[in-house]
PDB file of N, CA and C in Angstrom:
ATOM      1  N   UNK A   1      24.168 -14.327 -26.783  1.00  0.00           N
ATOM      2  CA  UNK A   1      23.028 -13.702 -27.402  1.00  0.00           C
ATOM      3  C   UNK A   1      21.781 -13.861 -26.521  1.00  0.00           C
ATOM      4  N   UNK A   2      21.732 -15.119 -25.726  1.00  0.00           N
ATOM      5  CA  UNK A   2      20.219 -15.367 -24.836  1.00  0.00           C
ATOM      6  C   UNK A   2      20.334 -14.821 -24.005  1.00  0.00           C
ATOM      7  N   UNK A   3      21.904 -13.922 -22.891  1.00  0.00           N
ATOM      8  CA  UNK A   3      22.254 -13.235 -22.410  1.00  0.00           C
ATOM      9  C   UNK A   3      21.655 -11.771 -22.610  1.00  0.00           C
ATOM     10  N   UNK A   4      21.672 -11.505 -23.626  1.00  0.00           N
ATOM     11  CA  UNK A   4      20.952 -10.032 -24.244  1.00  0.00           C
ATOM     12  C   UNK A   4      19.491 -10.453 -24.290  1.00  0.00           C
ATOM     13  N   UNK A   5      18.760 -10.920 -25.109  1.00  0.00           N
ATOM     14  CA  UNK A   5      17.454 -11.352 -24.512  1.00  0.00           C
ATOM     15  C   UNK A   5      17.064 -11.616 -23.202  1.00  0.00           C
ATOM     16  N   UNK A   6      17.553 -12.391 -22.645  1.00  0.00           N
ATOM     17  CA  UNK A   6      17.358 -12.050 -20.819  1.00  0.00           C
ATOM     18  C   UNK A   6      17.365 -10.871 -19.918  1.00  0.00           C
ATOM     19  N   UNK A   7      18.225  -9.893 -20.450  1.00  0.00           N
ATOM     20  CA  UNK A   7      18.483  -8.754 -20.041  1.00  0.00           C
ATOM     21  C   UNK A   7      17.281  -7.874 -20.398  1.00  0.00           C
ATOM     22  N   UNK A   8      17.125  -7.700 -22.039  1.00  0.00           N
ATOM     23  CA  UNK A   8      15.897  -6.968 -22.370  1.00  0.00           C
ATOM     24  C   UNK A   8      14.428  -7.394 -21.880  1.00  0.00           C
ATOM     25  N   UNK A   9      14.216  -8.682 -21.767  1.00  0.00           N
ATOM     26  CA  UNK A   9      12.962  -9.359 -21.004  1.00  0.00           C
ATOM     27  C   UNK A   9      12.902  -8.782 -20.081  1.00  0.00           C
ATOM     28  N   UNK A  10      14.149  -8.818 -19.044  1.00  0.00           N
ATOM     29  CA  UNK A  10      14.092  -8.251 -17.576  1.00  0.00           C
ATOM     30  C   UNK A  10      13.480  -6.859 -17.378  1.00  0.00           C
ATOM     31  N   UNK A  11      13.819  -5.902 -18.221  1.00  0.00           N
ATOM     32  CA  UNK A  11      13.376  -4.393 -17.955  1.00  0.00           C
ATOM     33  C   UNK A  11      12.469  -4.307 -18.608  1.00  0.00           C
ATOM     34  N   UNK A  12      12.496  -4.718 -19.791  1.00  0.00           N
ATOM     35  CA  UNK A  12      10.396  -4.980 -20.243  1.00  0.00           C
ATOM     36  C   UNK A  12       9.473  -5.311 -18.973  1.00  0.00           C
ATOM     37  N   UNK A  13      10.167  -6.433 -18.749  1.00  0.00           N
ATOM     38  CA  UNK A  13       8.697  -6.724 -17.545  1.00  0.00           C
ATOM     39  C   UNK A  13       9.158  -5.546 -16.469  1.00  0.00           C
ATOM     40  N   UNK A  14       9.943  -5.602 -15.803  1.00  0.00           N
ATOM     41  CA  UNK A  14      10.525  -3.975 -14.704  1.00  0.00           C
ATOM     42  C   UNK A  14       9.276  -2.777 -15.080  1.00  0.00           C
ATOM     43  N   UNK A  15       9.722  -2.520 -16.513  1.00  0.00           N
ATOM     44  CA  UNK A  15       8.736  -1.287 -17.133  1.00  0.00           C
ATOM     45  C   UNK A  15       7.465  -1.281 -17.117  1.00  0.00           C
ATOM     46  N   UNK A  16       6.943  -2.835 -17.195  1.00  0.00           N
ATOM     47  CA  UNK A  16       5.302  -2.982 -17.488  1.00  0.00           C
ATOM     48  C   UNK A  16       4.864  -3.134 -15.923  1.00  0.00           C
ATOM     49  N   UNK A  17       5.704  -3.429 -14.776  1.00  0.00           N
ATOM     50  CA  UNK A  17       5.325  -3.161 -14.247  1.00  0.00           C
ATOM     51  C   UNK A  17       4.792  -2.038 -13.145  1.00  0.00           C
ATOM     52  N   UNK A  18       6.122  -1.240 -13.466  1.00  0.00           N
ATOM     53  CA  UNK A  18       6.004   0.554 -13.045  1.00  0.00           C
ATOM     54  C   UNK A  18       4.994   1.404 -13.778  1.00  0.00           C
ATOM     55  N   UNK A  19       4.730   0.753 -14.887  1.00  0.00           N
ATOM     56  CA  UNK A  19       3.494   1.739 -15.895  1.00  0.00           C
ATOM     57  C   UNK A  19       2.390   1.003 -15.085  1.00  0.00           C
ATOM     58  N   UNK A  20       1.803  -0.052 -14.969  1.00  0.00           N
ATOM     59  CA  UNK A  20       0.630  -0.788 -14.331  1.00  0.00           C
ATOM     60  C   UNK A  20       0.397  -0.142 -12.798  1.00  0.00           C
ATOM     61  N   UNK A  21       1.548   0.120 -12.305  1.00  0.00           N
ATOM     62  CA  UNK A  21       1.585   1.012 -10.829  1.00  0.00           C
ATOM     63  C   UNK A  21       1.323   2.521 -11.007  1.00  0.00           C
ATOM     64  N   UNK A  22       1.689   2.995 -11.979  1.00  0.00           N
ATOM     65  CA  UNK A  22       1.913   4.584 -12.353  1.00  0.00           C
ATOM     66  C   UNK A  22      -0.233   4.549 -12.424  1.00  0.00           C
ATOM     67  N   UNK A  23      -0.744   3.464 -13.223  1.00  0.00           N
ATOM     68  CA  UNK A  23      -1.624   3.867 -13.885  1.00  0.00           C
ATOM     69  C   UNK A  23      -3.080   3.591 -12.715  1.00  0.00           C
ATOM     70  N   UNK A  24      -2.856   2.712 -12.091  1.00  0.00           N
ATOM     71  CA  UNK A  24      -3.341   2.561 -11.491  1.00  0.00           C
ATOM     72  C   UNK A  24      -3.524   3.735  -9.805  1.00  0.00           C
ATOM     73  N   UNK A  25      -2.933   4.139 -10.278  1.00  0.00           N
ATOM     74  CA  UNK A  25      -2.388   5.473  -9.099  1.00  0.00           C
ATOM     75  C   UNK A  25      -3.366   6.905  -9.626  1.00  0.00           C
ATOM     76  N   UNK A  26      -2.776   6.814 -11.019  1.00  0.00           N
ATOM     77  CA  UNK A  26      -3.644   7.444 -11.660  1.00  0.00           C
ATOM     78  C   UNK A  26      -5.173   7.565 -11.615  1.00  0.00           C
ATOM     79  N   UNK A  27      -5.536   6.643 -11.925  1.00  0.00           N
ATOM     80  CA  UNK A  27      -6.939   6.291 -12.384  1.00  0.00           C
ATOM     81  C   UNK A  27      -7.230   6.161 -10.705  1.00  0.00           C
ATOM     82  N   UNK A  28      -7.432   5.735  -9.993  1.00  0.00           N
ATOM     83  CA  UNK A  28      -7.780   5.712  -8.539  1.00  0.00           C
ATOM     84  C   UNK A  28      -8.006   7.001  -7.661  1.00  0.00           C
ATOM     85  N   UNK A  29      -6.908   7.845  -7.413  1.00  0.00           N
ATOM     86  CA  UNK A  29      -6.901   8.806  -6.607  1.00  0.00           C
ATOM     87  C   UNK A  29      -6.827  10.136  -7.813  1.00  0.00           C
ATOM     88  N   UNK A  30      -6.708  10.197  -8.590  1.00  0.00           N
ATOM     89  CA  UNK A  30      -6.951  11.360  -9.587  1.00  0.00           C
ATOM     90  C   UNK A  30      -5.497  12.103  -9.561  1.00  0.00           C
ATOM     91  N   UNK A  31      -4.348  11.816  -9.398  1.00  0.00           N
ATOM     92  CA  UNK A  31      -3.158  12.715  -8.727  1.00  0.00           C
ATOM     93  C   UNK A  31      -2.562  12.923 -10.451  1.00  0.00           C
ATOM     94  N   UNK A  32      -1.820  13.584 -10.495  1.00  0.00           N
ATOM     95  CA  UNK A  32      -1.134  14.107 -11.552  1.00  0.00           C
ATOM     96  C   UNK A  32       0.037  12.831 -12.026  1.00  0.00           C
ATOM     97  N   UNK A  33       0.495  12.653 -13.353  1.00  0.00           N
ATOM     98  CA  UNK A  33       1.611  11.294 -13.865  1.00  0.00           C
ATOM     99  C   UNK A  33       2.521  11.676 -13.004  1.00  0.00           C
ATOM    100  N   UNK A  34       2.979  12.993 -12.378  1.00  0.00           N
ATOM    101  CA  UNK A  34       4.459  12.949 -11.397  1.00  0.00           C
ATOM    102  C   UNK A  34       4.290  12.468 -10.599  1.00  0.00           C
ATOM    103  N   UNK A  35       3.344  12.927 -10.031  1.00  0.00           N
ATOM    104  CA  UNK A  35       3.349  12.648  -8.892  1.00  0.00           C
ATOM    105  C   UNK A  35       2.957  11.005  -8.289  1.00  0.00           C
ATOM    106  N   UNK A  36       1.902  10.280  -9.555  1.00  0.00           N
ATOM    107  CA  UNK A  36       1.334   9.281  -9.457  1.00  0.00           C
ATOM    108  C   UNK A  36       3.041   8.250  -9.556  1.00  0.00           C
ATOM    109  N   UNK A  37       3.720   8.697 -10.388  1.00  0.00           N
ATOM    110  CA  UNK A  37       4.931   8.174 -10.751  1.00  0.00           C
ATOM    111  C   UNK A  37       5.968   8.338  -9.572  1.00  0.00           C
ATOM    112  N   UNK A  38       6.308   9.314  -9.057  1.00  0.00           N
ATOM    113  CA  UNK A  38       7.451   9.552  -7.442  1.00  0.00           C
ATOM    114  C   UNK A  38       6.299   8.354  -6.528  1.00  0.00           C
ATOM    115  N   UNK A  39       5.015   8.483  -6.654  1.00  0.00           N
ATOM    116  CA  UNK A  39       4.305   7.648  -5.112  1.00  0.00           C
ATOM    117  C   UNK A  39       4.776   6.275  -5.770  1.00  0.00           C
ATOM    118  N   UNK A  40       4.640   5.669  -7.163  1.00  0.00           N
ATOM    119  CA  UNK A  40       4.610   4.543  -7.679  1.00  0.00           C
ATOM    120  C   UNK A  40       5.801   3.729  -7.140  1.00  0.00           C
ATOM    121  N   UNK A  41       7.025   4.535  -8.032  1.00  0.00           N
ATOM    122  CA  UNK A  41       8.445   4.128  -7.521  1.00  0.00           C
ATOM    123  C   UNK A  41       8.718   4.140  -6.194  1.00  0.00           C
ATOM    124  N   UNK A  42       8.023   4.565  -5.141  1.00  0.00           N
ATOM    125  CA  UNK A  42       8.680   4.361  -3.945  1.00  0.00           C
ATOM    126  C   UNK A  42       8.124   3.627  -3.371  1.00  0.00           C
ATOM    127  N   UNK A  43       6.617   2.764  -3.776  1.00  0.00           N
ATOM    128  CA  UNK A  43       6.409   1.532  -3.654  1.00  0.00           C
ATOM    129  C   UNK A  43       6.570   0.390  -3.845  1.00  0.00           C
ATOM    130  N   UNK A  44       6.980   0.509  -5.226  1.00  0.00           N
ATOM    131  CA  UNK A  44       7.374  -0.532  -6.043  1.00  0.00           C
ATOM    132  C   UNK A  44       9.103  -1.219  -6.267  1.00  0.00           C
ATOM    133  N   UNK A  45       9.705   0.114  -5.591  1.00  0.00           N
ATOM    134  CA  UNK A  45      10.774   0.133  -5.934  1.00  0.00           C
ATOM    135  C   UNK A  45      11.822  -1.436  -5.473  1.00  0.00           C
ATOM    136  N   UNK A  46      11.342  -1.860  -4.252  1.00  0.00           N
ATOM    137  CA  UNK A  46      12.135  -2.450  -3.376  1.00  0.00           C
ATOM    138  C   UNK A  46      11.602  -4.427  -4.202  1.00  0.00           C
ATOM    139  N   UNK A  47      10.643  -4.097  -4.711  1.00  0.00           N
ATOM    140  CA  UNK A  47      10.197  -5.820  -5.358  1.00  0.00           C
ATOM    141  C   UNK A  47      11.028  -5.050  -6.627  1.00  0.00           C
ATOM    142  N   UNK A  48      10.790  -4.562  -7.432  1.00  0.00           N
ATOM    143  CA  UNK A  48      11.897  -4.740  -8.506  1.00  0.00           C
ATOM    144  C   UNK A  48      12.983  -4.771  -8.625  1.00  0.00           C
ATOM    145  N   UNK A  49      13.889  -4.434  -7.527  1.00  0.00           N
ATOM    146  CA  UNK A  49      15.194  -4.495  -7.079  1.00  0.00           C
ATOM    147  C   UNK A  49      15.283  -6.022  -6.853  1.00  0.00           C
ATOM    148  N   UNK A  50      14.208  -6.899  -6.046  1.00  0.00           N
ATOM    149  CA  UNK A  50      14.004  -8.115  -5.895  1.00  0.00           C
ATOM    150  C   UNK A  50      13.942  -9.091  -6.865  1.00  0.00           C
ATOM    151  N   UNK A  51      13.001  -8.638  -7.909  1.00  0.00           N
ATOM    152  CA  UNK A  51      13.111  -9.255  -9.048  1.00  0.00           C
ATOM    153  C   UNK A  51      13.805  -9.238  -9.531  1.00  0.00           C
ATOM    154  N   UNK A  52      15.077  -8.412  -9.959  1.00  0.00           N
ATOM    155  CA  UNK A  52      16.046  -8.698 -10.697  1.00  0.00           C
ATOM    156  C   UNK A  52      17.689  -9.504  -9.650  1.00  0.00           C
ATOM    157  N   UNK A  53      17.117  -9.646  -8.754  1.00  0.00           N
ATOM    158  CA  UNK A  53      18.102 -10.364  -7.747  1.00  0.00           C
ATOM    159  C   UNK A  53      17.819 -11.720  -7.695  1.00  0.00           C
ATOM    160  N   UNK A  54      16.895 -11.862  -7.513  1.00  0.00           N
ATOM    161  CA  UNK A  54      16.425 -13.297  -7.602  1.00  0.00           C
ATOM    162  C   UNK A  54      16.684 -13.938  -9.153  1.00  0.00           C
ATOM    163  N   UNK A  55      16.576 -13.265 -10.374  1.00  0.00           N
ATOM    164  CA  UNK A  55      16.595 -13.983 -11.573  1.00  0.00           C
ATOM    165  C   UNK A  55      18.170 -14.020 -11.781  1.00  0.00           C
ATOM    166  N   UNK A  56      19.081 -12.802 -10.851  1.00  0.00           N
ATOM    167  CA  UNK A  56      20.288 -13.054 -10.668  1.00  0.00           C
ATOM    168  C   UNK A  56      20.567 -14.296 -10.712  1.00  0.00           C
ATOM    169  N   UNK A  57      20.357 -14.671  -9.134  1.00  0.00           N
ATOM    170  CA  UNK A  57      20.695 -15.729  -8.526  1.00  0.00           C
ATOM    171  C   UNK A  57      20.103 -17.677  -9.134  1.00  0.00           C
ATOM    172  N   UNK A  58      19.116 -17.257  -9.838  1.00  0.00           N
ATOM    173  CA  UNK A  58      18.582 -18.143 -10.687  1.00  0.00           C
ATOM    174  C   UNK A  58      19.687 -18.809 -11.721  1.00  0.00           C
ATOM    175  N   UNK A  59      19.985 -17.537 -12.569  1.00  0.00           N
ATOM    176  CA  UNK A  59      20.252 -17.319 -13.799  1.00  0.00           C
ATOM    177  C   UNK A  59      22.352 -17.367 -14.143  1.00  0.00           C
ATOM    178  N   UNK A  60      22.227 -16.808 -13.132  1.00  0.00           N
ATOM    179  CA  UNK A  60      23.817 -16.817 -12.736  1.00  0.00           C
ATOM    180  C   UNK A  60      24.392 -18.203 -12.775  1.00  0.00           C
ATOM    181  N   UNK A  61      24.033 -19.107 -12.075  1.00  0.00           N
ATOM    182  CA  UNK A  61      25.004 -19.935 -11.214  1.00  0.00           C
ATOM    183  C   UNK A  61      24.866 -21.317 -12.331  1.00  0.00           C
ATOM    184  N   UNK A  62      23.815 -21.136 -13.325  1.00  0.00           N
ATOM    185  CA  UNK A  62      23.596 -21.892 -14.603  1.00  0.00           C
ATOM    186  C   UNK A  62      25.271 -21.787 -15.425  1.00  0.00           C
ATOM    187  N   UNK A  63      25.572 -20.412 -15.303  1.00  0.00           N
ATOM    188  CA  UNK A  63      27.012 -20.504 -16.121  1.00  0.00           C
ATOM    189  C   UNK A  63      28.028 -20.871 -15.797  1.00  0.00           C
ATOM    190  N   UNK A  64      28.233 -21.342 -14.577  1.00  0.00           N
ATOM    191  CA  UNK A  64      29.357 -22.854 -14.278  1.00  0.00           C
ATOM    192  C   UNK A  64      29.365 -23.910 -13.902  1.00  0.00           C
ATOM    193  N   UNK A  65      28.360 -24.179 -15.065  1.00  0.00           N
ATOM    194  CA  UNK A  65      27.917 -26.036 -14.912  1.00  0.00           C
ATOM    195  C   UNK A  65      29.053 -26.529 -16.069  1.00  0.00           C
ATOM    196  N   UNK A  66      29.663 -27.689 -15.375  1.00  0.00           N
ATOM    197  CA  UNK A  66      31.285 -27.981 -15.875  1.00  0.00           C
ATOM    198  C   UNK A  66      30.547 -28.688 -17.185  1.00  0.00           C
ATOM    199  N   UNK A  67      31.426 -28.928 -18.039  1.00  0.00           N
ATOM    200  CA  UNK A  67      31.310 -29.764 -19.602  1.00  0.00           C
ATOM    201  C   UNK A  67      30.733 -29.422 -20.526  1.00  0.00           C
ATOM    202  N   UNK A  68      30.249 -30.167 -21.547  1.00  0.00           N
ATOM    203  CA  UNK A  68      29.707 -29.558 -22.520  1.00  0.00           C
ATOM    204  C   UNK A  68      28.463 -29.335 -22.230  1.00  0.00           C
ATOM    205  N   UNK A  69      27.680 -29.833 -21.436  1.00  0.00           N
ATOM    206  CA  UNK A  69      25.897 -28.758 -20.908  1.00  0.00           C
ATOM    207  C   UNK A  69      26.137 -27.557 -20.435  1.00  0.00           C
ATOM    208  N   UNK A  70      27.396 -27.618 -19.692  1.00  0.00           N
ATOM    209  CA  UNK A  70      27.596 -26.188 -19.584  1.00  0.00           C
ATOM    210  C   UNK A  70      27.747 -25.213 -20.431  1.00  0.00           C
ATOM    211  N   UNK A  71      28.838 -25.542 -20.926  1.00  0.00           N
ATOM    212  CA  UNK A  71      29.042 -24.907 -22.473  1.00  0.00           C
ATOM    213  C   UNK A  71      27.674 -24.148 -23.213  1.00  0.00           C
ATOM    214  N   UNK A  72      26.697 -25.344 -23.853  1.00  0.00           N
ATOM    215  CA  UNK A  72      25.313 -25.070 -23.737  1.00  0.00           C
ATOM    216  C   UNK A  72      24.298 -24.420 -22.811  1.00  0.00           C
ATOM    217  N   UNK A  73      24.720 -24.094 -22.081  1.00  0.00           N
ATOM    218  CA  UNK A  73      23.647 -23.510 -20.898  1.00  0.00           C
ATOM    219  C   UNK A  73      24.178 -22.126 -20.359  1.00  0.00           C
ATOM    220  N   UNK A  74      25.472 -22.082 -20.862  1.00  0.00           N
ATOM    221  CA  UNK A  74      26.549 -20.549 -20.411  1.00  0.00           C
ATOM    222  C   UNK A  74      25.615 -19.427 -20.804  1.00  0.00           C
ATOM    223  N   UNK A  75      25.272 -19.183 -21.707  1.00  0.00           N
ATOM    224  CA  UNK A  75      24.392 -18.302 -22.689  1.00  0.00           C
ATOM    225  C   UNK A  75      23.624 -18.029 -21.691  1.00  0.00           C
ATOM    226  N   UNK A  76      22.526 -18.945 -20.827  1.00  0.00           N
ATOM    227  CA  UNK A  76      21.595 -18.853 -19.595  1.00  0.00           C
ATOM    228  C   UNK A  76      22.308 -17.975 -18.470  1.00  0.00           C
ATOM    229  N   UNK A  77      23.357 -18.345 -18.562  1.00  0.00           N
ATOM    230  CA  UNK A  77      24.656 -17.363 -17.092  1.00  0.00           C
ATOM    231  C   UNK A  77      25.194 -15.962 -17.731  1.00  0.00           C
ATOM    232  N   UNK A  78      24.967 -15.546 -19.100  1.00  0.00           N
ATOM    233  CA  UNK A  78      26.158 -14.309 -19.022  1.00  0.00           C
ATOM    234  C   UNK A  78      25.628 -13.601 -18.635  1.00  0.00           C
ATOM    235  N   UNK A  79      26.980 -12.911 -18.341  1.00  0.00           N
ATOM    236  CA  UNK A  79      27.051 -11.630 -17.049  1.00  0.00           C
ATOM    237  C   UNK A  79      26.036 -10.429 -17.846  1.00  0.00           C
ATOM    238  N   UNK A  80      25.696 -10.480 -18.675  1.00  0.00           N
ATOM    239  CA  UNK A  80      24.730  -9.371 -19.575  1.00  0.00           C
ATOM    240  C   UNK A  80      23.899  -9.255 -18.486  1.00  0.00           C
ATOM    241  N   UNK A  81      23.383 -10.313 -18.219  1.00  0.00           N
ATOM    242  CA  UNK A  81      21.935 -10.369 -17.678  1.00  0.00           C
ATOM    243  C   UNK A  81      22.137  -9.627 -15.950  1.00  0.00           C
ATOM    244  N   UNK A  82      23.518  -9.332 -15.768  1.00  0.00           N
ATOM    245  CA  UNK A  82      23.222  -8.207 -14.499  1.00  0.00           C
ATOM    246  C   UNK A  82      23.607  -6.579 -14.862  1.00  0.00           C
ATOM    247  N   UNK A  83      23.455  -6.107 -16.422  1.00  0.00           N
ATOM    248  CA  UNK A  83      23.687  -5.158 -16.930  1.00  0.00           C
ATOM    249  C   UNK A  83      22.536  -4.605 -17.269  1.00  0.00           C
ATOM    250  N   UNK A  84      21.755  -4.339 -16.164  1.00  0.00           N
ATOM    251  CA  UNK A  84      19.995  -3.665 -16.582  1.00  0.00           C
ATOM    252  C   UNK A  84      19.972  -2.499 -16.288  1.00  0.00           C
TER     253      UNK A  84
END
């Protein structure tokens, strides 16, 4: 279940941060939401790919800690959380 919450956290923040780029694109140079949005994503694109690699690699390797903390801490590792 903290697997699914991790996952949805992940693209919440992903989203808030492509709207904060979209808007700021906006409001600055005056360009239209498409277009402010195609310039956004092709800036932004390569740290959010990052961000969700890194919380990978964080988040992952928590789910084969041997015994019962593991057990407890698996929830922190499921594979959900690379289903964004």
């Amino acid at each position: 279940m903290f697997g699914f919450v991790l996952a949805i956290g992940i693209v919440v923040d992903d989203a808030i941060i492509v709207v904060e780029a979209v808007t700021a694109l906006y409001d600055e140079s005056g360009m239209s939401a498409q277009e402010g949005t195609y310039r956004a994503m092709k800036d932004i694109s390569a740290p959010v790919v990052a961000i969700a690699l890194i919380l990978a690699a964080v988040f992952v390797p928590v789910g084969f800690i041997p015994g019962i903390v593991g057990r407890l801490y698996q929830q922190f590792g499921d594979n959900n959380c690379l289903y964004q």
